[in-house]
Protein backbone atom coordinates (compact mmCIF):
# COMPACT_ATOMS: atom_id res chain seq x y z
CA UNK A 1 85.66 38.92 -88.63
CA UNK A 2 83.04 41.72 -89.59
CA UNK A 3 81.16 38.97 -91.25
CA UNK A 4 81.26 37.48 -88.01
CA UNK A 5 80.03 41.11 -86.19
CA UNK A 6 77.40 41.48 -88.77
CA UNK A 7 75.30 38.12 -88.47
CA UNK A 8 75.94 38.46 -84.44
CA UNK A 9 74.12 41.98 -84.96
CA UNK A 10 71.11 40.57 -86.98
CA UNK A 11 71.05 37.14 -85.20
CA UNK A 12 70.88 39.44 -81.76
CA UNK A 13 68.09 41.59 -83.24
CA UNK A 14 65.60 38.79 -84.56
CA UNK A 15 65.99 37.24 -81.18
CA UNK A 16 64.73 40.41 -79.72
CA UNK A 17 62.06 40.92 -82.12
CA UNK A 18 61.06 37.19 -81.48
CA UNK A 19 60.78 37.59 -77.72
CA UNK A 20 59.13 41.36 -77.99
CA UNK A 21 56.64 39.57 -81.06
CA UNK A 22 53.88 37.69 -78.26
CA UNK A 23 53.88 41.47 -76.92
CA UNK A 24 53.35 43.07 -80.02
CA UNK A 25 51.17 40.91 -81.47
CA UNK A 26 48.63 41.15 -78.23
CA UNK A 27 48.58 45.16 -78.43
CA UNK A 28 47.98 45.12 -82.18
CA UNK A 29 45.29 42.38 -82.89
CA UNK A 30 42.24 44.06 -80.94
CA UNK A 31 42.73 46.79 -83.66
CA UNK A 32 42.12 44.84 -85.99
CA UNK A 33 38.57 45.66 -86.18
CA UNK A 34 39.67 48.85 -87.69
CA UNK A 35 40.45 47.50 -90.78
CA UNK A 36 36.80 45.68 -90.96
CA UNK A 37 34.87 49.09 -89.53
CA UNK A 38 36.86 51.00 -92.46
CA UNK A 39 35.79 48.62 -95.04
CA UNK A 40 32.38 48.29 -93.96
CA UNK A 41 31.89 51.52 -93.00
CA UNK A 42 30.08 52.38 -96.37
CA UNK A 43 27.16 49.10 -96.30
CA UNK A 44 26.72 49.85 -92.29
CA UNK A 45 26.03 53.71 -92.93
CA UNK A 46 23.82 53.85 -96.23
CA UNK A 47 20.95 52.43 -93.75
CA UNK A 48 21.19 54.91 -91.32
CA UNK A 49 22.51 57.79 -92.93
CA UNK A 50 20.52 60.29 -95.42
CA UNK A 51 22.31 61.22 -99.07
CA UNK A 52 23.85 57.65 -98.67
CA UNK A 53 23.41 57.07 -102.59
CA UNK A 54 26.38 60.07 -102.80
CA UNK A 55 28.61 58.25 -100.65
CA UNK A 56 30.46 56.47 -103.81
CA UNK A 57 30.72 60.10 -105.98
CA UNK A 58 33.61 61.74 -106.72
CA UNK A 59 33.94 65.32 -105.84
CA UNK A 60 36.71 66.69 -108.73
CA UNK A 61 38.33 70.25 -108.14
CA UNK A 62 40.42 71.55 -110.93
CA UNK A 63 43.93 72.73 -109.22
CA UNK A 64 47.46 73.40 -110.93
CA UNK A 65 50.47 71.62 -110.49
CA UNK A 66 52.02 73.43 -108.03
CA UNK A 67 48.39 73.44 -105.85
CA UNK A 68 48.12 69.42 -106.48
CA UNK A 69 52.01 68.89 -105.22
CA UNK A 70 51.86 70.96 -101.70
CA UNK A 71 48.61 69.14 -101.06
CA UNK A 72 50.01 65.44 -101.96
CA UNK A 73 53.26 66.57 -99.29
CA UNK A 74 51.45 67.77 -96.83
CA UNK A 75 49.24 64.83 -96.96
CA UNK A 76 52.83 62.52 -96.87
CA UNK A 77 54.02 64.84 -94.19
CA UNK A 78 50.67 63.88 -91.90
CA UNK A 79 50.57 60.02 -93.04
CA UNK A 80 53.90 60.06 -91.56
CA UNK A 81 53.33 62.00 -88.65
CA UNK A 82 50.29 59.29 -87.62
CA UNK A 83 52.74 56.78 -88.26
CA UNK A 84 55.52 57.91 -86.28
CA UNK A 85 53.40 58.63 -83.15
CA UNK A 86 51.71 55.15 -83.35
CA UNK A 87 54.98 53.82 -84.04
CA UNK A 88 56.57 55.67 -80.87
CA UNK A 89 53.42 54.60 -78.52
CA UNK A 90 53.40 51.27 -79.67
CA UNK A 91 57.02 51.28 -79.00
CA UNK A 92 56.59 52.65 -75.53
CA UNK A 93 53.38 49.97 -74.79
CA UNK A 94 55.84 47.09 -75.59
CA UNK A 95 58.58 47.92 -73.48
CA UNK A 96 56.45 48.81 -70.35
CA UNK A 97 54.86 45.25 -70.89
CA UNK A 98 57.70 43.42 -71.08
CA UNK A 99 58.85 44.73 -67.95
CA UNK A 100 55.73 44.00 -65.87
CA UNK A 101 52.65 46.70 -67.34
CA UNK A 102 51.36 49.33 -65.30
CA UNK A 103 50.07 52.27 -65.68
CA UNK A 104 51.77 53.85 -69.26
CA UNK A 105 52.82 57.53 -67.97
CA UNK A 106 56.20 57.70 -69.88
CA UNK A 107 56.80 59.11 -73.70
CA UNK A 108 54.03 60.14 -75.98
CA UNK A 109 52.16 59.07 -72.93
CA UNK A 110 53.59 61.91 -71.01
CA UNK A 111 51.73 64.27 -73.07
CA UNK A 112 48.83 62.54 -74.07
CA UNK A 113 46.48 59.48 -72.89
CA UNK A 114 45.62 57.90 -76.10
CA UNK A 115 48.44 58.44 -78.76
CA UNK A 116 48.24 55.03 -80.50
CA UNK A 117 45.02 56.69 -81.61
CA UNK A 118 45.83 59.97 -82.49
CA UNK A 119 48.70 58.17 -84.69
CA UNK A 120 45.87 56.25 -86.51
CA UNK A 121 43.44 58.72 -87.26
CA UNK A 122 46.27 61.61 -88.17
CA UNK A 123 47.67 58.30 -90.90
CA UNK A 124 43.93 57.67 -91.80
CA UNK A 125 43.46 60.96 -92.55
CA UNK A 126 44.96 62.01 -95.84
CA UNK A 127 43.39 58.49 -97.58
CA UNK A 128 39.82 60.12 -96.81
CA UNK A 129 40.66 63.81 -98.43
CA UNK A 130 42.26 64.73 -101.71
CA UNK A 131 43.01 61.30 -103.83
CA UNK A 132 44.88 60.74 -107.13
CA UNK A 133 43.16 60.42 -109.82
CA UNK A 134 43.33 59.57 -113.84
CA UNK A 135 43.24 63.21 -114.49
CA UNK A 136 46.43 65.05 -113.35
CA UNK A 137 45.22 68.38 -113.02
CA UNK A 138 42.20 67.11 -110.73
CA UNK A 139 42.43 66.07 -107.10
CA UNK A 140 38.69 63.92 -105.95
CA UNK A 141 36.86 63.90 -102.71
CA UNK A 142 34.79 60.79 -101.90
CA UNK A 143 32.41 62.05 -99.63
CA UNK A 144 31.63 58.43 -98.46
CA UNK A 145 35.62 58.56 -97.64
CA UNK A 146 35.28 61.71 -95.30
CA UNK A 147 32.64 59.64 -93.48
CA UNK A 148 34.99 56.67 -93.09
CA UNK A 149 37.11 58.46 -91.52
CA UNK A 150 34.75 60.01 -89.07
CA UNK A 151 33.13 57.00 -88.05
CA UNK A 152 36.62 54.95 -87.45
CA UNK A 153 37.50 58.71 -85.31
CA UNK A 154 34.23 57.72 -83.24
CA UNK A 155 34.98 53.86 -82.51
CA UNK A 156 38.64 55.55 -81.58
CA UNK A 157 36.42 57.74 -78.89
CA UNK A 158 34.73 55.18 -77.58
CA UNK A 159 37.44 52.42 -77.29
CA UNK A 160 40.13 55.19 -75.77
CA UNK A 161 36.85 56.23 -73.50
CA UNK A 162 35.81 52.91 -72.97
CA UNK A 163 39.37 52.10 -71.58
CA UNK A 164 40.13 54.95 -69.14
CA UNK A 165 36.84 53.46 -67.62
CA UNK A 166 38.69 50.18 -67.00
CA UNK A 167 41.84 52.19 -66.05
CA UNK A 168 40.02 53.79 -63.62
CA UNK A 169 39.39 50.54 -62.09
CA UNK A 170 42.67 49.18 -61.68
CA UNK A 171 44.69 52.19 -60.93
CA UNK A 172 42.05 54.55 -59.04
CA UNK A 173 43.84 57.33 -57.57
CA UNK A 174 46.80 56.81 -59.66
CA UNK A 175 44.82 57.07 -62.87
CA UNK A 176 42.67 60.31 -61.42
CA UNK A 177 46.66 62.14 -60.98
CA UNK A 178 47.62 60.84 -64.48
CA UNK A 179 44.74 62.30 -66.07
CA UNK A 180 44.41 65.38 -64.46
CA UNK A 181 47.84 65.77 -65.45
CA UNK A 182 47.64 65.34 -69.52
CA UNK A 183 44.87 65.82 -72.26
CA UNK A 184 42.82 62.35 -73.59
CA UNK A 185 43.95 62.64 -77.15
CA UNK A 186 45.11 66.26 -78.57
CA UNK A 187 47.48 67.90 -76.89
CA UNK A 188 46.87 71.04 -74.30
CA UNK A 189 42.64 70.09 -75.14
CA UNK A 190 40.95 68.71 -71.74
CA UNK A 191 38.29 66.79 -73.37
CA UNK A 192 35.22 64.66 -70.94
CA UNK A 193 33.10 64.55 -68.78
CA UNK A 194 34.67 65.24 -64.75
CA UNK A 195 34.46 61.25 -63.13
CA UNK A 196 31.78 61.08 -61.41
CA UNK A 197 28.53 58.68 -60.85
CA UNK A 198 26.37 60.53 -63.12
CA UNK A 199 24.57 59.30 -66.24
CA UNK A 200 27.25 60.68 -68.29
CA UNK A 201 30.12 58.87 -66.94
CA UNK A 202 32.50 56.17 -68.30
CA UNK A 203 30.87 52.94 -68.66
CA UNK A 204 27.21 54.55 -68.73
CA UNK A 205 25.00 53.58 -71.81
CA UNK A 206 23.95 57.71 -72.11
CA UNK A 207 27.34 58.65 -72.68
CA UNK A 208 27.95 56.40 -75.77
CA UNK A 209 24.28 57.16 -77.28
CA UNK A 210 25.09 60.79 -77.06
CA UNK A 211 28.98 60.43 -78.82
CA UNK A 212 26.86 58.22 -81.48
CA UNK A 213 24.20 61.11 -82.10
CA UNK A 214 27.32 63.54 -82.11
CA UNK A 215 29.02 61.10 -84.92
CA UNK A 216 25.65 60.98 -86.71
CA UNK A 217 25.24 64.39 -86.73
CA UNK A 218 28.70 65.85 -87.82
CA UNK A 219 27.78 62.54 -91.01
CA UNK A 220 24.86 64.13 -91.76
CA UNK A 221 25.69 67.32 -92.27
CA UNK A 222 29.02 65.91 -94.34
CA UNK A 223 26.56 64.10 -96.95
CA UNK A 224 23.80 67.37 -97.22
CA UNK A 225 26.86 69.41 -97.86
CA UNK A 226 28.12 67.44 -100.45
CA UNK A 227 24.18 67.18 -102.23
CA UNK A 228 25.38 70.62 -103.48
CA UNK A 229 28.46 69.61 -105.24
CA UNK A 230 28.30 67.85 -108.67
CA UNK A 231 29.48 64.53 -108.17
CA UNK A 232 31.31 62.00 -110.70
CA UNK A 233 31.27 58.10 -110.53
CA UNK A 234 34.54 57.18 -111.93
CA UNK A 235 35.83 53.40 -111.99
């Protein structure tokens, strides 16, 4: 009889995973390109970036034990942090699909517009800092890492950006209230430009040369700082 209860219960929740799975696999393959602009991210930057020959060296700082084990946790604790907000807006995305779509005002959404990718960049985030290495009483920084990071950040912007622009079209007013309402992708931070029909507004070439120069910028100034340190190239 439990045996019976038992293969009911996991027979009931693959069915429901199989009929949530067209859902989930439609919010989840667009970000796919994520994976490709991480990976690439080094070959695509070296042309337009200066330092770019650094990118690949190995900043090593000499900590203790102790030092290395509080910053391998609180990396662990933000890895799953990022996961468990994508997780829960993911989560929230499906259901509201399934039952129609709409505007997404409910959970994580309630706070913020964009948590799917606050989730990603928080779990990105640790893989671009302080990484393991051969030597235990070292911790490495790849500055071509840092940069990674930042440029998967900016495609982040610009697709969450990019989106509220085509939000804006199908909700109008609704959208407006919603947004007034929460912050775009930190909480309690109002962050863009007021909607308007300026050459600055969603959808308008301007804005997204001006985030790139931002992105460009900030990369810069990551691989100058860095021409200071004494870099190792470690297989």
């Amino acid at each position: 009889m439990e045996r019976s209860r038992v293969l009911t219960s996991v027979l009931t929740a693959l069915a429901s995973f199989a009929l949530y799975l067209p859902v989930i696999a439609g919010i989840l393959t667009p970000m796919v390109w994520l994976l490709a602009a991480w990976y690439f991210a080094w070959d695509l930057l070296s042309v337009i970036l200066p330092y770019s020959s650094l990118m690949s060296g190995l900043w090593l700082v000499n900590l203790n034990g102790t030092t290395l084990i509080i910053i391998w946790l609180v990396e662990i604790i933000v890895i799953i942090t990022g996961a468990m907000i994508f997780l829960a807006a993911l989560r929230e995305m499906v259901t509201h699909r399934s039952k129609g779509g709409g505007l997404i005002t409910t959970g994580p959404y309630s706070y913020i517009r964009h948590p799917q990718h606050l989730g990603i960049a928080l779990f990105l985030l640790p893989f671009s800092l302080f990484q393991i290495t051969s030597l235990t009483s070292f911790a490495g920084i790849r500055p071509g890492d840092i940069v990674s990071w930042l440029f998967v950040v900016f495609l982040l912007l610009i697709s969450a950006d990019y989106e509220e622009f085509r939000l804006l079209r199908l909700f109008d007013n609704e959208f407006i209230a919603y947004r007034e309402r929460t912050a775009f992708i930190i909480p309690r931070i109002r962050l863009g430009f007021p909607i308007g029909t300026t050459h600055l507004s969603q959808g308008r070439p301007l804005r997204y040369i001006l985030l790139f120069l931002t992105f460009w910028v900030l990369a810069s100034l990551i691989m100058f700082v860095f021409s200071f340190v004494e870099l190792q190239w470690i297989l």
